[in-house]
PDB file of N, CA and C in Angstrom:
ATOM      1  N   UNK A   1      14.819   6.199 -21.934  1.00  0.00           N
ATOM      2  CA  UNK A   1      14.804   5.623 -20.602  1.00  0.00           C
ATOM      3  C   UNK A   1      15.901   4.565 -20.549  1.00  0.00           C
ATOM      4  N   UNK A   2      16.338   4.529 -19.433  1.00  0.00           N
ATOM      5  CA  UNK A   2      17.692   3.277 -19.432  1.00  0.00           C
ATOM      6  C   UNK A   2      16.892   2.169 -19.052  1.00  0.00           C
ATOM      7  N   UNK A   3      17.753   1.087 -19.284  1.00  0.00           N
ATOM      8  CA  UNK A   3      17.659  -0.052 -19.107  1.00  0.00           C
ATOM      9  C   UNK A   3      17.702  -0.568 -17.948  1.00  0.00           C
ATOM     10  N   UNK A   4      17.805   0.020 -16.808  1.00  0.00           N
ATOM     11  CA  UNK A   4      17.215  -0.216 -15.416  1.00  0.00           C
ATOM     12  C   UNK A   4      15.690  -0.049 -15.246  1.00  0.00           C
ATOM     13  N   UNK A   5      15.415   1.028 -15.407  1.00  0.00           N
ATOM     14  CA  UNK A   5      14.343   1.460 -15.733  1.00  0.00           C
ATOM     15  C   UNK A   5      13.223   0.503 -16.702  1.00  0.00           C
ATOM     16  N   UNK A   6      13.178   0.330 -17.552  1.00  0.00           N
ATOM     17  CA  UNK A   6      12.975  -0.948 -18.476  1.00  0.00           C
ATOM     18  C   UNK A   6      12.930  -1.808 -17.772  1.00  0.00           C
ATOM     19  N   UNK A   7      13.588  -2.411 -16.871  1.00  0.00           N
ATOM     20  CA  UNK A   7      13.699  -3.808 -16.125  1.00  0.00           C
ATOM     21  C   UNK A   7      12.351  -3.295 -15.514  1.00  0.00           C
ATOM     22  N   UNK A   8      12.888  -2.489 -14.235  1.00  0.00           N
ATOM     23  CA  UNK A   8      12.074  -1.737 -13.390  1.00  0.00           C
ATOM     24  C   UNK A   8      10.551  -1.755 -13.844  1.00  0.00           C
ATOM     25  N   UNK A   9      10.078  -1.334 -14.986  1.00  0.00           N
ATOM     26  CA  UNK A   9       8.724  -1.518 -15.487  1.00  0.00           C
ATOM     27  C   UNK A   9       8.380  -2.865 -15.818  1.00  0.00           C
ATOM     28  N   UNK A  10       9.306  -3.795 -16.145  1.00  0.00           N
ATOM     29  CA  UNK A  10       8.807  -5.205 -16.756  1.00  0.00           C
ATOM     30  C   UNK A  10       8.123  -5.787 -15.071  1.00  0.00           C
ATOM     31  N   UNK A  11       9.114  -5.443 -14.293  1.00  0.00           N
ATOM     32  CA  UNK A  11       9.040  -6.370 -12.694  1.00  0.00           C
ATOM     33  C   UNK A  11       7.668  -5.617 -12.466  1.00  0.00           C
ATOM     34  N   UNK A  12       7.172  -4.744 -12.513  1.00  0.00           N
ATOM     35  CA  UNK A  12       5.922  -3.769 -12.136  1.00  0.00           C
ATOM     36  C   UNK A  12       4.463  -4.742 -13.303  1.00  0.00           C
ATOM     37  N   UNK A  13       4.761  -4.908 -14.170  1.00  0.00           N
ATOM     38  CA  UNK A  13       3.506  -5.288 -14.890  1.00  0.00           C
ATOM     39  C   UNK A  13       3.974  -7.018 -15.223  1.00  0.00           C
ATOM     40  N   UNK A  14       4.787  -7.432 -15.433  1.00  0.00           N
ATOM     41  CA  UNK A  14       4.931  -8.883 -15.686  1.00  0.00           C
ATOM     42  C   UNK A  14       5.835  -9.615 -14.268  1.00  0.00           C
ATOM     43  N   UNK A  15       6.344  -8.971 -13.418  1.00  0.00           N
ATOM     44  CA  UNK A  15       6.362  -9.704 -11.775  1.00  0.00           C
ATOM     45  C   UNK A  15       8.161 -10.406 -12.774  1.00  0.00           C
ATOM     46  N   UNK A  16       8.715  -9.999 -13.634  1.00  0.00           N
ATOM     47  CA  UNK A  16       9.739 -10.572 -13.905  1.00  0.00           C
ATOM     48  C   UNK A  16      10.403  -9.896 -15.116  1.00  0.00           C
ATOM     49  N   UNK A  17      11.817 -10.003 -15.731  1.00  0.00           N
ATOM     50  CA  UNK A  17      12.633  -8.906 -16.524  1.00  0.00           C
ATOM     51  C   UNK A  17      13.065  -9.557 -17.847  1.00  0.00           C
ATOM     52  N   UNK A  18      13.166  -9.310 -18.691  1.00  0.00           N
ATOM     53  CA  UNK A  18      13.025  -9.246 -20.188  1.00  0.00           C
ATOM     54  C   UNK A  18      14.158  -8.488 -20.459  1.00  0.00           C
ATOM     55  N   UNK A  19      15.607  -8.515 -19.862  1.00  0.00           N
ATOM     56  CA  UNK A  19      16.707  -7.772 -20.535  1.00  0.00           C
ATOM     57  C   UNK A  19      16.927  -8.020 -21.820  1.00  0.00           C
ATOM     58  N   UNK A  20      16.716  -8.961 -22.042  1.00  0.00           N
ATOM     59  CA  UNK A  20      17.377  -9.172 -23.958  1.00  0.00           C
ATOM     60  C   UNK A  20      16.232  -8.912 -25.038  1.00  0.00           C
ATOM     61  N   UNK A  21      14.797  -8.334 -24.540  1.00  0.00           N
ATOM     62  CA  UNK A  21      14.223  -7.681 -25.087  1.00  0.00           C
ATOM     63  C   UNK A  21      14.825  -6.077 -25.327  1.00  0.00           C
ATOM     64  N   UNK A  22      14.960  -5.480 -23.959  1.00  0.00           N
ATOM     65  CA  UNK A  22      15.387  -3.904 -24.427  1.00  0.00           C
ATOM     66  C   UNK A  22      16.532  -4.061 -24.965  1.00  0.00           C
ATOM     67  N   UNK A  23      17.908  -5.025 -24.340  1.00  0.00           N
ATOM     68  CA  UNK A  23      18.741  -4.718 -25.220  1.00  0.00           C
ATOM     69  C   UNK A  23      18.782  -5.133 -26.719  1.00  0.00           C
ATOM     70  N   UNK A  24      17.833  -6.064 -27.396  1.00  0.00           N
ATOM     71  CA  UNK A  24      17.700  -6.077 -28.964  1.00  0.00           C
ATOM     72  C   UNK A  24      16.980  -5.055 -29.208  1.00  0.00           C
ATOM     73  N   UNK A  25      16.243  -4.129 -28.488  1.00  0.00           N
ATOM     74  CA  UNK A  25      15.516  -2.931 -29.340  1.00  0.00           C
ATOM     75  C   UNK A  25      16.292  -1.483 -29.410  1.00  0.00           C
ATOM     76  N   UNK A  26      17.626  -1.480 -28.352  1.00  0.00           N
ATOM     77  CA  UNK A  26      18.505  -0.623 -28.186  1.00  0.00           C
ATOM     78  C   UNK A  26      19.484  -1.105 -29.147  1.00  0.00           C
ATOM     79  N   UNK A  27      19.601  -2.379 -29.868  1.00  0.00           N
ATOM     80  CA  UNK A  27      20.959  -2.300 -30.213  1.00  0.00           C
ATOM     81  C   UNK A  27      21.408  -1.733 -31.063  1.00  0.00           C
ATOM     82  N   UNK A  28      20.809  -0.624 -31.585  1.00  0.00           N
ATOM     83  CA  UNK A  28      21.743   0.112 -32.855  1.00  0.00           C
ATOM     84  C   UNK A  28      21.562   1.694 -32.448  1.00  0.00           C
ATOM     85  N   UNK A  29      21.957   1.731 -30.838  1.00  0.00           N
ATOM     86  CA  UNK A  29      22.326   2.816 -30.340  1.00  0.00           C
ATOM     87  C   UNK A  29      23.528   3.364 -30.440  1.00  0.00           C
ATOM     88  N   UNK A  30      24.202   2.667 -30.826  1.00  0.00           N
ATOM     89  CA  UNK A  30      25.630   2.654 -30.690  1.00  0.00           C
ATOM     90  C   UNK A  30      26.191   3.233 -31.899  1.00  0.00           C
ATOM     91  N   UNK A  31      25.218   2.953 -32.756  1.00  0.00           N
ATOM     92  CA  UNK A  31      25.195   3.250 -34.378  1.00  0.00           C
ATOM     93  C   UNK A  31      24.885   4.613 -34.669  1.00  0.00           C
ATOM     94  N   UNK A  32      23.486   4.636 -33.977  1.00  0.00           N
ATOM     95  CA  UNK A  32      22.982   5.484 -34.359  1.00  0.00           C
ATOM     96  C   UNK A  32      22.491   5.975 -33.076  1.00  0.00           C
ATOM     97  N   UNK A  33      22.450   6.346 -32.283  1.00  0.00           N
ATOM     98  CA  UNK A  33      23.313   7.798 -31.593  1.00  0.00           C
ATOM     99  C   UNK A  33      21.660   7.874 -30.768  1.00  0.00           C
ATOM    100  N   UNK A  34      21.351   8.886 -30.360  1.00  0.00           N
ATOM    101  CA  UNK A  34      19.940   9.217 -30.198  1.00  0.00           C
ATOM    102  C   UNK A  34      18.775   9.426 -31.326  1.00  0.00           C
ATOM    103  N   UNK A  35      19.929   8.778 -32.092  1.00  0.00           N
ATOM    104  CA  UNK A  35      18.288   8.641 -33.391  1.00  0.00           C
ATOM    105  C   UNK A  35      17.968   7.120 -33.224  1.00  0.00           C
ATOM    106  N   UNK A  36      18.661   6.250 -32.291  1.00  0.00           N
ATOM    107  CA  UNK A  36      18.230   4.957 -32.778  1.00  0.00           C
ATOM    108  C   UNK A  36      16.772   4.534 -32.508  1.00  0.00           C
ATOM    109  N   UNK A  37      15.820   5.280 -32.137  1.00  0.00           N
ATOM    110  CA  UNK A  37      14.446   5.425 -31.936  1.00  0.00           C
ATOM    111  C   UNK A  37      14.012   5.400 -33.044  1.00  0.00           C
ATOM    112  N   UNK A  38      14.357   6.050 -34.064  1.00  0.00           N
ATOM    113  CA  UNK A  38      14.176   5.975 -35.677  1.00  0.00           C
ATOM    114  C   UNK A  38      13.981   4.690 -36.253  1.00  0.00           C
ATOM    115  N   UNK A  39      15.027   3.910 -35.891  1.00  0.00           N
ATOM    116  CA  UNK A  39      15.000   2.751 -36.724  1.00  0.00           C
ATOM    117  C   UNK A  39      14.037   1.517 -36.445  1.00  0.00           C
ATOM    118  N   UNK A  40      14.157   0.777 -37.135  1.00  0.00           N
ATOM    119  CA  UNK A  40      12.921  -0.118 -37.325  1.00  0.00           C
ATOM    120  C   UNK A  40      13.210  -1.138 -36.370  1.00  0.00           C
ATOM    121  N   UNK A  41      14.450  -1.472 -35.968  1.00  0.00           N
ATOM    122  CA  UNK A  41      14.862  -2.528 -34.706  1.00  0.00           C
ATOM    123  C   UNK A  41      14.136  -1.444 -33.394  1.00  0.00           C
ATOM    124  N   UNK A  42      13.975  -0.465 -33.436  1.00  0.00           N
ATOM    125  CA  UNK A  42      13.043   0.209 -32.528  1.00  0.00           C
ATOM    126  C   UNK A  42      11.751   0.486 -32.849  1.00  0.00           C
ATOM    127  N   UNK A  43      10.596  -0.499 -33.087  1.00  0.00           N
ATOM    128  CA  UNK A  43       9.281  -0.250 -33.405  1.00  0.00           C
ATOM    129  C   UNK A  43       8.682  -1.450 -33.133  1.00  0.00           C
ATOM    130  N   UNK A  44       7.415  -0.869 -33.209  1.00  0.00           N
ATOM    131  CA  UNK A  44       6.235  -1.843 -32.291  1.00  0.00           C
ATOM    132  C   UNK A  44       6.543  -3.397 -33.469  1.00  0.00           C
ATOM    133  N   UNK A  45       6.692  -2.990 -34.618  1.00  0.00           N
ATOM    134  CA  UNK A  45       6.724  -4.525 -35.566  1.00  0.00           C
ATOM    135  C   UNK A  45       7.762  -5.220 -34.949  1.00  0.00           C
ATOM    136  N   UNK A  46       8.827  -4.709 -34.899  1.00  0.00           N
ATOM    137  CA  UNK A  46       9.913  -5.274 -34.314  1.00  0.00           C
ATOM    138  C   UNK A  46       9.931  -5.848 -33.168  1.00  0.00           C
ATOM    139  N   UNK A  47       9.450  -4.859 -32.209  1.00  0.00           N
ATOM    140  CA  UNK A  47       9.115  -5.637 -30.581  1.00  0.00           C
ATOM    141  C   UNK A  47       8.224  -7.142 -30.866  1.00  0.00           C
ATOM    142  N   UNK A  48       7.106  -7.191 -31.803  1.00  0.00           N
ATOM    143  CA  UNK A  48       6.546  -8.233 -32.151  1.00  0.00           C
ATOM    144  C   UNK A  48       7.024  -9.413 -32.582  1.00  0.00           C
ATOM    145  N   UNK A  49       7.904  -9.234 -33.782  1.00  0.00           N
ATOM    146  CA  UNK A  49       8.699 -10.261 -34.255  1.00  0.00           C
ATOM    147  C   UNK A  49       9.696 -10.495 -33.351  1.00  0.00           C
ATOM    148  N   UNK A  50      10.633  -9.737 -32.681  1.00  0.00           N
ATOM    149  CA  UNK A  50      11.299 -10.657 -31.289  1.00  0.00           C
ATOM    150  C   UNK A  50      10.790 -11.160 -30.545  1.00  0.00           C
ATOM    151  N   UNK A  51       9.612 -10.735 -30.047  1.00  0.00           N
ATOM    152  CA  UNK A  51       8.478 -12.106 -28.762  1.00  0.00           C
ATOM    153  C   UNK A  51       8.235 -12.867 -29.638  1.00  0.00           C
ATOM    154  N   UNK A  52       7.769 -13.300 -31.171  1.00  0.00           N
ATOM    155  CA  UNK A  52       7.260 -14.322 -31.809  1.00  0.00           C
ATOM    156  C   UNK A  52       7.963 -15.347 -31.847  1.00  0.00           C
ATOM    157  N   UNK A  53       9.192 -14.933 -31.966  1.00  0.00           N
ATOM    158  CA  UNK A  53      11.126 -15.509 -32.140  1.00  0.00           C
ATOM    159  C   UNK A  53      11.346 -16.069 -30.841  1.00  0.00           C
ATOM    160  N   UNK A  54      10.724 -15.874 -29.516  1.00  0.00           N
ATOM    161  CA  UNK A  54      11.058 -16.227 -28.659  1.00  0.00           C
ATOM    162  C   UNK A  54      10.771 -17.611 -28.238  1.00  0.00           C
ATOM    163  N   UNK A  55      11.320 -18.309 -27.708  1.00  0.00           N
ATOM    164  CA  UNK A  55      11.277 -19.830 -26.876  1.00  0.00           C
ATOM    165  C   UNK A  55      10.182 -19.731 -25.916  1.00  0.00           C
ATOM    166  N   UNK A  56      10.431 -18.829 -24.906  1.00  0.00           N
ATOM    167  CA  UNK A  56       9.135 -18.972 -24.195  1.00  0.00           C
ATOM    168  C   UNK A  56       8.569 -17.552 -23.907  1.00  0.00           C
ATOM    169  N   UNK A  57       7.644 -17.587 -23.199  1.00  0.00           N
ATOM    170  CA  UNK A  57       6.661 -15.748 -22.891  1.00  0.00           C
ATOM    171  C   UNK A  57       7.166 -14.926 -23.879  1.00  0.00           C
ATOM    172  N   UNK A  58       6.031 -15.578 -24.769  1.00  0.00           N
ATOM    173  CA  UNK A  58       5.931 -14.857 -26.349  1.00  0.00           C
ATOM    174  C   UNK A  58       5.305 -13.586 -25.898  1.00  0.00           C
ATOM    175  N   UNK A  59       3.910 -13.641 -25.414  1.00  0.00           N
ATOM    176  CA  UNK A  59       3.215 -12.434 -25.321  1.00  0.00           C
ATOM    177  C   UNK A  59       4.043 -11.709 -24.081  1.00  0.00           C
ATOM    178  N   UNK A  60       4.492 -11.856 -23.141  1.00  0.00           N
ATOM    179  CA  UNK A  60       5.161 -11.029 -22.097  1.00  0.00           C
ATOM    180  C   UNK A  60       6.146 -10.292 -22.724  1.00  0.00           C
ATOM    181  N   UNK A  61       6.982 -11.389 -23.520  1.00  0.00           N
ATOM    182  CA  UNK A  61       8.035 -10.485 -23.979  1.00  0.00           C
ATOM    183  C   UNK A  61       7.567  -9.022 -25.145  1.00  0.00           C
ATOM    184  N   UNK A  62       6.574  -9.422 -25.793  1.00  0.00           N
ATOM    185  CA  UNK A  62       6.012  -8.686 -26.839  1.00  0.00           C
ATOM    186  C   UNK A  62       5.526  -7.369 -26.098  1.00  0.00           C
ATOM    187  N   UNK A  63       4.849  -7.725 -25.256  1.00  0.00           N
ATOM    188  CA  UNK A  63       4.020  -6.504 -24.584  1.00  0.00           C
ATOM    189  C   UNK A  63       5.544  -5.720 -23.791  1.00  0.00           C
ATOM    190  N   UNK A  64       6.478  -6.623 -23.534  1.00  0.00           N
ATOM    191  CA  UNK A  64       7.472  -5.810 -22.155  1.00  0.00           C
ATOM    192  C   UNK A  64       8.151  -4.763 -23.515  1.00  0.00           C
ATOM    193  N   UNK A  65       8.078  -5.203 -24.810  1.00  0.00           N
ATOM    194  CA  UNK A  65       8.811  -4.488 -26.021  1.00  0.00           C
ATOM    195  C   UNK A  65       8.009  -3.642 -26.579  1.00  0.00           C
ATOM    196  N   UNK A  66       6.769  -3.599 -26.099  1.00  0.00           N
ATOM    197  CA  UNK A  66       5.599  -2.299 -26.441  1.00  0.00           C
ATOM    198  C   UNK A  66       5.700  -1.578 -25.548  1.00  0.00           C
ATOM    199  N   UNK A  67       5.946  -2.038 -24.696  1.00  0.00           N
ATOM    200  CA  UNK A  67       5.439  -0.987 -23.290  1.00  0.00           C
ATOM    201  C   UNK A  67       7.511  -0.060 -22.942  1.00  0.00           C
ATOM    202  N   UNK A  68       8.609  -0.873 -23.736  1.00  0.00           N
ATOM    203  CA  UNK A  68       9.423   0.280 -23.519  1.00  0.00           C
ATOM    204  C   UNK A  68       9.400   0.977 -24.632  1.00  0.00           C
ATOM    205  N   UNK A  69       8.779   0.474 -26.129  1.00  0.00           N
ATOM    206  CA  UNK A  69       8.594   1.822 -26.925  1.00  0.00           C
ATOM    207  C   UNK A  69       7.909   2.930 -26.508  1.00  0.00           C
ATOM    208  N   UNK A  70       6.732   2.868 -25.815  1.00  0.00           N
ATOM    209  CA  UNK A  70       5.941   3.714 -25.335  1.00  0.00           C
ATOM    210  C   UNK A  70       6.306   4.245 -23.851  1.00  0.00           C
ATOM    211  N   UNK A  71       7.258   3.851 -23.169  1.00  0.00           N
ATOM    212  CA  UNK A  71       7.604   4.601 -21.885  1.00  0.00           C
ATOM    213  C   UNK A  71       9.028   5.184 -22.846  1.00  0.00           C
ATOM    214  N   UNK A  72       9.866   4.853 -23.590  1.00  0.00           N
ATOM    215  CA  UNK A  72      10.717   5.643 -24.430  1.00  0.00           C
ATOM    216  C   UNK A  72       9.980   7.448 -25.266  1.00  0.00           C
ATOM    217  N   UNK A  73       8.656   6.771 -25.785  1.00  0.00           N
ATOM    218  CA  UNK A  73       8.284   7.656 -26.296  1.00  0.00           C
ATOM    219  C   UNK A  73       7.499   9.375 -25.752  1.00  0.00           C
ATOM    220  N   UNK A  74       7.245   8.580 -24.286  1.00  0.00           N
ATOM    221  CA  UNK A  74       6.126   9.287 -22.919  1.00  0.00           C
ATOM    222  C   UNK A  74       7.027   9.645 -22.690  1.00  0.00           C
ATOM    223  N   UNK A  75       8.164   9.299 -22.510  1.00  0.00           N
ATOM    224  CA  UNK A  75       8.886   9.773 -21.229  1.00  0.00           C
ATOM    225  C   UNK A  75       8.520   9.547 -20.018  1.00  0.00           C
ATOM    226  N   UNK A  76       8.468   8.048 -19.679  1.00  0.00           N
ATOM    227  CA  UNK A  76       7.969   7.977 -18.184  1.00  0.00           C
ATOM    228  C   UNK A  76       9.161   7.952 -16.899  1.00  0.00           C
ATOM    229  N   UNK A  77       9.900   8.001 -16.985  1.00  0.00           N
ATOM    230  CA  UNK A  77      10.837   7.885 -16.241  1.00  0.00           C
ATOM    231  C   UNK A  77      10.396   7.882 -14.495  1.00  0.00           C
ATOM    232  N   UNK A  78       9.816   9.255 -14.501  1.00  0.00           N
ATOM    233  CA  UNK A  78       9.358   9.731 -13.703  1.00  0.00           C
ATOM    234  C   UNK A  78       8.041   8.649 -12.874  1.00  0.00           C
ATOM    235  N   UNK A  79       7.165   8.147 -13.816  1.00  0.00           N
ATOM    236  CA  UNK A  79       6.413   7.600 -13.539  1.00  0.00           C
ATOM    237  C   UNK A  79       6.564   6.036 -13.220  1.00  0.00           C
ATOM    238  N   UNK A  80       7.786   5.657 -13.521  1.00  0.00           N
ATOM    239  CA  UNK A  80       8.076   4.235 -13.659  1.00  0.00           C
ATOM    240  C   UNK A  80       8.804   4.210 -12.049  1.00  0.00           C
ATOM    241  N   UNK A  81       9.527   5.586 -11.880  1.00  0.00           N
ATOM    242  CA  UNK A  81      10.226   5.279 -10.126  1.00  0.00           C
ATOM    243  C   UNK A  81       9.154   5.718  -9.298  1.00  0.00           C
ATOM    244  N   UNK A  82       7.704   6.532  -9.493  1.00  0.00           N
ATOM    245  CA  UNK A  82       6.905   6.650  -8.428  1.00  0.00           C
ATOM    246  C   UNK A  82       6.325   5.159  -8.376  1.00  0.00           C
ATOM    247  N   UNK A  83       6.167   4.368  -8.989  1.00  0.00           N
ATOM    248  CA  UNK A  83       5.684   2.647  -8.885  1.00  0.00           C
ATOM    249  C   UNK A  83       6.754   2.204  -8.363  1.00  0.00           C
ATOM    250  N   UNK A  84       7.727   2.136  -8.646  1.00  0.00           N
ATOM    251  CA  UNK A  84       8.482   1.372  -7.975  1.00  0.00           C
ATOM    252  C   UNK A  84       8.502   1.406  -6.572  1.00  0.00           C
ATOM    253  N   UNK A  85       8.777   2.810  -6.069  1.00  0.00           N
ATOM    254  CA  UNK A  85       8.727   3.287  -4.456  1.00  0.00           C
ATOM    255  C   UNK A  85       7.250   2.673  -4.245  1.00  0.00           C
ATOM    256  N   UNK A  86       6.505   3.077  -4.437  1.00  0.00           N
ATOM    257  CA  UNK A  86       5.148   2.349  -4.345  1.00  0.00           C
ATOM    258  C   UNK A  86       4.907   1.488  -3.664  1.00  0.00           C
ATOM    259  N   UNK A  87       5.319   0.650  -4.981  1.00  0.00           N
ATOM    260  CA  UNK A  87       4.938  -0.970  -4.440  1.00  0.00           C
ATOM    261  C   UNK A  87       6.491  -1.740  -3.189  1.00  0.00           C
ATOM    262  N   UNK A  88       7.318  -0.952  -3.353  1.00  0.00           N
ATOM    263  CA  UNK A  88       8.369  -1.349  -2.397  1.00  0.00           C
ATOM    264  C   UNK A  88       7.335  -0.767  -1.110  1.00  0.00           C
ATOM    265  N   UNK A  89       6.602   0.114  -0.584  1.00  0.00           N
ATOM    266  CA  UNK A  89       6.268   0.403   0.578  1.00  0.00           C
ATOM    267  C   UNK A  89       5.580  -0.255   0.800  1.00  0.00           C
ATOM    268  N   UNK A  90       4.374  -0.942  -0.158  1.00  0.00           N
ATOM    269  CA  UNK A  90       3.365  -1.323  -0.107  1.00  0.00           C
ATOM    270  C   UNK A  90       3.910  -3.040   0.182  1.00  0.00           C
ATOM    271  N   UNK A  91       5.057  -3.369  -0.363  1.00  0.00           N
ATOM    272  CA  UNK A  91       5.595  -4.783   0.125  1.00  0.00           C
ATOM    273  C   UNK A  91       6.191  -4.651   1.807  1.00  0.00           C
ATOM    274  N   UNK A  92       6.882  -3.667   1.850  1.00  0.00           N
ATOM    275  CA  UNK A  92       7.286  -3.727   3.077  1.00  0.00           C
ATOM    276  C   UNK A  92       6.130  -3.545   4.143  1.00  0.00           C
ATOM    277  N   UNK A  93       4.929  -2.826   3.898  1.00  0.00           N
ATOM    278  CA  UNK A  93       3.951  -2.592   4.857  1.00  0.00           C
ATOM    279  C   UNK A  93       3.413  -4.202   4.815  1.00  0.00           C
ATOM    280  N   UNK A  94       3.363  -4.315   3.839  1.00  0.00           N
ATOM    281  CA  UNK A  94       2.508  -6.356   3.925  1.00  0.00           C
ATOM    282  C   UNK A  94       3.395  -6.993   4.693  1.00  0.00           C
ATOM    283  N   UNK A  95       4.654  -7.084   4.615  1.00  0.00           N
ATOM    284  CA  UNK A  95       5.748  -8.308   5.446  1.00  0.00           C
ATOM    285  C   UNK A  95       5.459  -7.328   7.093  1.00  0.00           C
ATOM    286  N   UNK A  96       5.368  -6.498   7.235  1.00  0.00           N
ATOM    287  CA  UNK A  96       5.173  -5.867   8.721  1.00  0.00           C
ATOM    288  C   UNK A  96       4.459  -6.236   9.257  1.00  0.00           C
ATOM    289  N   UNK A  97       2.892  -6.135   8.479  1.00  0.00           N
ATOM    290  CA  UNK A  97       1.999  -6.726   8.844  1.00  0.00           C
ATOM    291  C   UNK A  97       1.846  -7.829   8.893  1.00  0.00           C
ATOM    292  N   UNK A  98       2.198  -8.791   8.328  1.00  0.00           N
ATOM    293  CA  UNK A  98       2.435 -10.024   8.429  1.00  0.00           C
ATOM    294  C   UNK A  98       3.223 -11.041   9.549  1.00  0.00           C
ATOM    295  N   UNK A  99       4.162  -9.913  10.085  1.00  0.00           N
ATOM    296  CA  UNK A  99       4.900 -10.473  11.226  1.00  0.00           C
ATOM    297  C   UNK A  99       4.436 -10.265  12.631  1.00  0.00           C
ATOM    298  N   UNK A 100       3.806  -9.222  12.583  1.00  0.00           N
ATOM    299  CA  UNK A 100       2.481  -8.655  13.814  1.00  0.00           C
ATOM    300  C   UNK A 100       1.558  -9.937  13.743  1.00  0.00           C
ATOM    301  N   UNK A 101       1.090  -9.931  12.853  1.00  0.00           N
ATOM    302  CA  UNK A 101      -0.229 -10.907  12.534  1.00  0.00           C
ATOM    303  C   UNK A 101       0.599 -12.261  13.492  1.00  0.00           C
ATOM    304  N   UNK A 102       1.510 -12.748  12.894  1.00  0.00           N
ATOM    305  CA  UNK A 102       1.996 -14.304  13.668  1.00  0.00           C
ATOM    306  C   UNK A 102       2.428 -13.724  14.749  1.00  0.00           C
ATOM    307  N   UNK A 103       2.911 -12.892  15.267  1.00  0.00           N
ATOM    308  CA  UNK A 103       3.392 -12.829  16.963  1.00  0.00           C
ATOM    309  C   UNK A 103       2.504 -13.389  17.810  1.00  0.00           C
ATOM    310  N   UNK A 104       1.019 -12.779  17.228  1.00  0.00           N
ATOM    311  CA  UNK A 104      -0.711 -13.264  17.912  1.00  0.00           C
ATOM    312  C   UNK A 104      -0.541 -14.891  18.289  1.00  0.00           C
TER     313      UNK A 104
END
């Protein structure tokens, strides 16, 4: 899954984005090709010890680095842009309604 996508899921379950989480769990893509899923900078220990390492939103960051091993591993792609459209309708129907509501 790209790293839009990744964002895209962090803003869906933590309301905010964690880029330098996916890109430290991607970084030895470059290396290693479509195997970099293999390596250990790509695994749940790893996602752990970078949120532990972190300054602040230890657990956000930890969970936003579980949750792209496991949408990497699902293959959610698919499932990460039906939420997105989602909740974009579901925001735009609230501000609609919301502007009806004060006209009253």
């Amino acid at each position: 899954m790209d790293h839009r996508r990744h964002r895209k899921l962090d803003r869906i379950l933590f309301s905010e984005e964690f880029p330098d989480v996916h890109k430290y769990l991607d970084s030895t893509c470059k290396t290693s090709g479509k195997y970099h899923r293999r390596d250990f900078v790509h695994s749940p220990i790893s996602a752990i010890i970078y949120g532990l390492l972190a300054k602040d939103k230890q657990i956000e960051r930890i969970l936003s680095g579980l949750f792209h091993i496991l949408a990497d591993e699902l293959k959610l792609e698919p499932l990460v842009d039906l939420l997105d459209s989602l909740l974009l309708f579901i925001n735009i129907n609230n501000t609609k309604t919301n502007k009806v509501r004060n006209k009253r």
